[in-house]
Protein backbone atom coordinates (compact mmCIF):
# COMPACT_ATOMS: atom_id res chain seq x y z
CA UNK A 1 -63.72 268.64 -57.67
CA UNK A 2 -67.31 266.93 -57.89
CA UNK A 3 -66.42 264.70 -54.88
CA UNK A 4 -70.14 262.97 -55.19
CA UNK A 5 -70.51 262.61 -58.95
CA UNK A 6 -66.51 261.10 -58.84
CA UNK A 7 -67.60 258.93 -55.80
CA UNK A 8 -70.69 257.52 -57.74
CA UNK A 9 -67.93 256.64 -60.73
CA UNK A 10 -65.86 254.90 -58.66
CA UNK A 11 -68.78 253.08 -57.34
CA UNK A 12 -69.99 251.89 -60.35
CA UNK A 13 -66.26 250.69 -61.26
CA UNK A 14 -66.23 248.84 -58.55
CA UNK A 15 -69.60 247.37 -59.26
CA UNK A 16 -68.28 246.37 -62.79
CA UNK A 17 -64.74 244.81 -61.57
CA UNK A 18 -66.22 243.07 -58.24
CA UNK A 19 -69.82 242.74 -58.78
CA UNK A 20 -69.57 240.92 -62.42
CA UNK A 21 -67.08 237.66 -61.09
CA UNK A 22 -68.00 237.33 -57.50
CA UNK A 23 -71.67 237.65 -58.78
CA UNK A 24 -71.06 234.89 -61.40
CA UNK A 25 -69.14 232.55 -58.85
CA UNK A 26 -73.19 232.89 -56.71
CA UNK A 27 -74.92 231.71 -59.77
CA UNK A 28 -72.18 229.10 -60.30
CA UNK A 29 -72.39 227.98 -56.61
CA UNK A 30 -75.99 228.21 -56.79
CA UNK A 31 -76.43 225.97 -59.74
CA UNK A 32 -73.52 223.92 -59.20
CA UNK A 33 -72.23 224.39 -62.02
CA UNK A 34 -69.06 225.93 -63.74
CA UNK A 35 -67.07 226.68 -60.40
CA UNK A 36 -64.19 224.80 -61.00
CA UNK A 37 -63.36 226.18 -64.47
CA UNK A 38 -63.95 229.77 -62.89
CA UNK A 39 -61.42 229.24 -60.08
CA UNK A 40 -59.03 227.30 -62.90
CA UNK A 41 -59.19 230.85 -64.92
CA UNK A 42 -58.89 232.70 -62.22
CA UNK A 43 -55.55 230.89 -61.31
CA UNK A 44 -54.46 230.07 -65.14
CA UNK A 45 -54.73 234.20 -64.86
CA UNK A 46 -52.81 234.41 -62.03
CA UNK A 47 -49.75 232.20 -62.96
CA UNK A 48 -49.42 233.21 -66.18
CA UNK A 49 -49.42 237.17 -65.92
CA UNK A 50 -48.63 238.00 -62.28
CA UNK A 51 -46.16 235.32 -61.48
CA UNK A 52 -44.87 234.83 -65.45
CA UNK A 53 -45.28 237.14 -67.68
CA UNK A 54 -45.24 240.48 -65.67
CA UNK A 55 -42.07 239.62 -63.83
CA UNK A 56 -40.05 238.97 -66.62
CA UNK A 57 -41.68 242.75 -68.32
CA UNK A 58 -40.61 244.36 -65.11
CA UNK A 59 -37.36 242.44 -63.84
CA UNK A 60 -35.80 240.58 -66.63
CA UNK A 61 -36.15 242.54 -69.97
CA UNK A 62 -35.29 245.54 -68.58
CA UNK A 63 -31.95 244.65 -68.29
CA UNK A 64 -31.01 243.40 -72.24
CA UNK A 65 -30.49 246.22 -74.14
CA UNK A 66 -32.83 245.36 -77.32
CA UNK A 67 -35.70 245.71 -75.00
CA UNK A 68 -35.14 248.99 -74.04
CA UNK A 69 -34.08 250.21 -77.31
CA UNK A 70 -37.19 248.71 -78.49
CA UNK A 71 -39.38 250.09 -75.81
CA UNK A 72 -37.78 253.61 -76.09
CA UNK A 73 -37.49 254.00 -79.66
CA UNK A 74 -40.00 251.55 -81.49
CA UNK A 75 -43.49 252.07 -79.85
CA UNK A 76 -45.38 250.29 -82.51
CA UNK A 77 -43.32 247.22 -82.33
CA UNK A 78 -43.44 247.33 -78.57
CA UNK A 79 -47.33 247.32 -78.36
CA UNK A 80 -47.19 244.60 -80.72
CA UNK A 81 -44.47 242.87 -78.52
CA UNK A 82 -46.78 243.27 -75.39
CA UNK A 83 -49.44 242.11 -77.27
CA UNK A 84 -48.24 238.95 -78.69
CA UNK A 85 -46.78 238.17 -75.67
CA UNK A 86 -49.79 238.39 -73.42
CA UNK A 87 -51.37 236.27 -75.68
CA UNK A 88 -48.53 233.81 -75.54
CA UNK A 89 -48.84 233.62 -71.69
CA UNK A 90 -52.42 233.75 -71.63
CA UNK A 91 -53.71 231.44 -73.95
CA UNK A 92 -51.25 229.08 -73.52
CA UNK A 93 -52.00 229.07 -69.75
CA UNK A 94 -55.80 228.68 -70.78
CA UNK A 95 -55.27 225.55 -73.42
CA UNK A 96 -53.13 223.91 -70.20
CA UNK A 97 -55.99 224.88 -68.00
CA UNK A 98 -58.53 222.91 -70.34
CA UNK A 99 -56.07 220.22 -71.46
CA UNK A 100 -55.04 219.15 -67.83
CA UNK A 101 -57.40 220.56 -64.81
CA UNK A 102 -60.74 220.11 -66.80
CA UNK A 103 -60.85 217.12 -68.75
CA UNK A 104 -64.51 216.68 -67.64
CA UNK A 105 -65.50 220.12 -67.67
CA UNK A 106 -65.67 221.24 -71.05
CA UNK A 107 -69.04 222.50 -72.02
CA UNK A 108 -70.13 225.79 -73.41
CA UNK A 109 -70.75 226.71 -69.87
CA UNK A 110 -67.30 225.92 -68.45
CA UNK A 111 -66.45 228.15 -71.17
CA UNK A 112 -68.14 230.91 -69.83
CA UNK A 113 -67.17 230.56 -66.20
CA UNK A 114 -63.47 230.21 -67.09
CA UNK A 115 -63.56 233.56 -68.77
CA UNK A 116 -65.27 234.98 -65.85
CA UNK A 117 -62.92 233.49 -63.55
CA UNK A 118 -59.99 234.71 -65.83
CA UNK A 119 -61.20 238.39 -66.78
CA UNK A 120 -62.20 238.99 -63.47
CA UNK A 121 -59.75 238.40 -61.70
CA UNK A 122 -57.43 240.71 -63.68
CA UNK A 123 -60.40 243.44 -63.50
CA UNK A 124 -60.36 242.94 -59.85
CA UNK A 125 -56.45 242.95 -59.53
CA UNK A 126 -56.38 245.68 -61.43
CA UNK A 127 -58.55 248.20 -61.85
CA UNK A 128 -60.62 247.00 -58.64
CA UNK A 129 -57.50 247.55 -56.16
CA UNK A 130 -56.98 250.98 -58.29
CA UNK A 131 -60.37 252.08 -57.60
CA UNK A 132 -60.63 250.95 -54.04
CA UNK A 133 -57.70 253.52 -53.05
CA UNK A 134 -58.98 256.19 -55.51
CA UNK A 135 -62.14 255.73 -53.05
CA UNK A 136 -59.86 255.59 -49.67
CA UNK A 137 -58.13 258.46 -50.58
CA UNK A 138 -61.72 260.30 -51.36
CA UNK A 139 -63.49 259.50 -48.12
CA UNK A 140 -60.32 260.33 -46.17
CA UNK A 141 -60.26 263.74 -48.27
CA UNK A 142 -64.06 264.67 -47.55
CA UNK A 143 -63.98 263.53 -43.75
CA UNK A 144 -60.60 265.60 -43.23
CA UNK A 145 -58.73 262.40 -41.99
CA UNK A 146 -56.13 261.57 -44.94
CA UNK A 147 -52.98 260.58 -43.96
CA UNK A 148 -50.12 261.77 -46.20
CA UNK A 149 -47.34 259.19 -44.05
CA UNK A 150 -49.70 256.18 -44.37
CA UNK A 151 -50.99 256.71 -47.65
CA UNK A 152 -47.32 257.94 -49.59
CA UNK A 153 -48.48 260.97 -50.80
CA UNK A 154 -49.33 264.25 -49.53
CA UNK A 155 -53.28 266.02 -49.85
CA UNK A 156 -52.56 268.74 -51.89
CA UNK A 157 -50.89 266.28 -54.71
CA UNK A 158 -54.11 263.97 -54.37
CA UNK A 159 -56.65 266.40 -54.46
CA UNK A 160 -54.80 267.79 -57.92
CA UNK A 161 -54.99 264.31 -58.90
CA UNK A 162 -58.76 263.98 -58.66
CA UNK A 163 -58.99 267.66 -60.51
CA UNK A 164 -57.28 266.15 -62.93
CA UNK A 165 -60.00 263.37 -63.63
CA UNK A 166 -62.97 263.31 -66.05
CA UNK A 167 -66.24 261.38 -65.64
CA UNK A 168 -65.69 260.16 -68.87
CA UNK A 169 -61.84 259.16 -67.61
CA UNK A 170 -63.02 257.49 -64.53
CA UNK A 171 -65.40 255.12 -66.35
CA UNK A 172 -63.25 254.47 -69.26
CA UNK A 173 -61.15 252.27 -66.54
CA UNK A 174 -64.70 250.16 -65.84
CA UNK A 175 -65.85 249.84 -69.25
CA UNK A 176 -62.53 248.75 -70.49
CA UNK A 177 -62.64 246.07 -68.09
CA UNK A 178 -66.26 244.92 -68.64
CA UNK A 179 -65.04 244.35 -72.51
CA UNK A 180 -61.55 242.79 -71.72
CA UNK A 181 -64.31 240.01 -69.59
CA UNK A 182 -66.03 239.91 -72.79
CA UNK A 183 -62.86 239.06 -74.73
CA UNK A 184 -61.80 236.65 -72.27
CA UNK A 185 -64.28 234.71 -72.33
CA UNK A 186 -64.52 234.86 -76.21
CA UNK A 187 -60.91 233.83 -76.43
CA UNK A 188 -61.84 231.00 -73.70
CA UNK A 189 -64.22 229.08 -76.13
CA UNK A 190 -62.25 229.43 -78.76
CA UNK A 191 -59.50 227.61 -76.77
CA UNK A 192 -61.46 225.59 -75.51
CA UNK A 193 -63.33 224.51 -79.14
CA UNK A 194 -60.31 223.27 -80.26
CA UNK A 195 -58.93 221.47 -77.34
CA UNK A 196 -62.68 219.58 -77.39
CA UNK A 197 -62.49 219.17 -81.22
CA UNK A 198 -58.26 218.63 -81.23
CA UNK A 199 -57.86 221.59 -83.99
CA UNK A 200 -54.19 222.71 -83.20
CA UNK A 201 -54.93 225.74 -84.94
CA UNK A 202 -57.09 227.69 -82.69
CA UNK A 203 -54.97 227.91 -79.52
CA UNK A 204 -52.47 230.13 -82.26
CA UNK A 205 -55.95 231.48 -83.40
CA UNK A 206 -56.70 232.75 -80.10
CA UNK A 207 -52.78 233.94 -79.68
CA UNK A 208 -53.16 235.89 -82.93
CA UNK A 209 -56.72 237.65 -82.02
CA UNK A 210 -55.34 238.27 -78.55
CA UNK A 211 -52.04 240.13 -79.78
CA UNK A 212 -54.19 241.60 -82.33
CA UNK A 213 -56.29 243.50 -79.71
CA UNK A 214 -54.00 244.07 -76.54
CA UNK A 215 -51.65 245.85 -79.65
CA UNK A 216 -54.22 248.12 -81.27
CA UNK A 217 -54.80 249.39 -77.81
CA UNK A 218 -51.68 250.18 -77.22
CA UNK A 219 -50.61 251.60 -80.86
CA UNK A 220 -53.98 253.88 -80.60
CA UNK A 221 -53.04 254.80 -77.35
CA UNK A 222 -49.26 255.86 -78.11
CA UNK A 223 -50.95 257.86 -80.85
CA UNK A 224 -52.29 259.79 -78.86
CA UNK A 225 -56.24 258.87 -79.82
CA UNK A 226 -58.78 259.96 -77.41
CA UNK A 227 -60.05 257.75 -74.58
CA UNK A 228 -63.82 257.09 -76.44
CA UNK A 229 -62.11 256.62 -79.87
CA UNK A 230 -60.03 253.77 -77.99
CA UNK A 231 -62.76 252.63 -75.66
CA UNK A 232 -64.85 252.28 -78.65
CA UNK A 233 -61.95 250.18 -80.52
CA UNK A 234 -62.43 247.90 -77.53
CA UNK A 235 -65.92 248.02 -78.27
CA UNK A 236 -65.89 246.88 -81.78
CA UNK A 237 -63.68 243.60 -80.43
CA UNK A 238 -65.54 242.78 -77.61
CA UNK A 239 -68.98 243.35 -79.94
CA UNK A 240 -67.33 240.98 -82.11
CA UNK A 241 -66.51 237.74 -79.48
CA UNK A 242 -70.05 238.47 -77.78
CA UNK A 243 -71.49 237.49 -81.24
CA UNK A 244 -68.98 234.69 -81.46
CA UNK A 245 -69.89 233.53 -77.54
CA UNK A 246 -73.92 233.82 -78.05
CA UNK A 247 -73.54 231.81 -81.64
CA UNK A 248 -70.81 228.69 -80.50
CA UNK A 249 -73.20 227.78 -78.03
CA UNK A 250 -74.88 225.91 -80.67
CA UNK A 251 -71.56 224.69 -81.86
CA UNK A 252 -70.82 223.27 -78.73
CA UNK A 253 -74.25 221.57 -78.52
CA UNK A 254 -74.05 219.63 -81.27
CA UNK A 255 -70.74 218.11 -80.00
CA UNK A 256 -72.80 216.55 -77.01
């Protein structure tokens, strides 16, 4: 185990999931600008996946038999279930969010901020809270203090853990978060453009490019592909909404 090269991975995961939002929310503070519709996404996030969406995945499906036959026997159609639905929950949540809490915060740059806001908080959530014990459990390792009672599981099984981990396996987790950001706030502006515009079409838009993205993930990962062939299908999406996100700035210009 390369405790420091692993402990510099972690570090720059953390840098990624905590350093990207809570160094947007300075600038936003700084400039006074955008700080609402970051703390809206963050809690448009919030309701929608962690007290929604996730507790029906865990609690309520599980118990109607389609679902687990589904789940069990149907892979495909289950990544394209989990797919559609997070797009469902989140985009829905985000057209509410614009709609209702930020009627007079609707430029390009709330656009921005609310993606922040929303993709970070998931990154932080997430992959943050995963990486914070991963780097607990690594100090406590190297200093000879870890505690097998407090932390649920015993040395031995986390040192085999961390033997188990690549470099390139430790920064897939950051990377994939810095491009689901990317595609939040992509997916943001396109809400947002038609909530500003009143196109009914893009908030199913932004559903159906959601689904499309959270399901190739998961199809490509239940085959089996390789962590950089999958990172790198992230890629190609992300690539794609930070063209969109640079160019609509002009669209959303000329509606001023």
């Amino acid at each position: 185990m390369n405790t420091s090269l692993i402990l510099i991975c972690i570090v720059i995961n953390l840098i990624i999931c905590f350093g990207i939002p809570i160094g947007y929310l300075i600038y936003a503070i700084m400039k006074r600008s955008g700080i609402k519709a970051f703390f809206i996404g963050t809690l448009v996030f919030f309701i929608s996946q962690i007290l929604l969406r996730i507790p029906i995945l865990q609690l309520v499906l599980p118990k109607m038999d389609w679902y687990l036959y589904m789940s069990n026997f149907y892979p495909i159609i289950y990544s394209i279930f989990l797919g559609i639905t997070a797009g469902v929950f989140e985009e829905t949540g985000r057209f509410i969010g614009f709609k209702f809490a930020l009627k007079r915060n609707r430029s390009w740059s709330d656009g921005i901020a609310f993606g922040i806001g929303h993709g970070g908080i998931e990154a932080m959530l997430i992959t943050g809270a995963a990486n914070i014990q991963k780097l607990i459990w690594l100090i406590s390792l190297n200093n000879g203090t870890f505690d097998s009672v407090r932390f649920g599981i015993d040395a031995a099984k986390a040192i085999e853990i961390f033997n188990s981990l690549t470099i390139m396996g430790i920064l897939a987790a950051g990377i994939e978060r810095l491009g689901a950001i990317l595609v939040h706030v992509g997916l943001s502006l396109i809400v947002l453009y038609g909530v500003n515009n009143n196109k009914r079409l893009y908030l199913p838009l932004a559903i159906l490019i959601h689904g499309l993205i959270d399901a190739t993930i998961g199809i490509a990962s239940t085959a089996g592909l390789g962590i950089a062939l999958i990172e790198g299908i992230l890629g190609i999406y992300a690539l794609s909404l930070l063209i969109y996100i640079i160019k609509s700035k002009i669209t959303f210009k000329e509606m001023c």
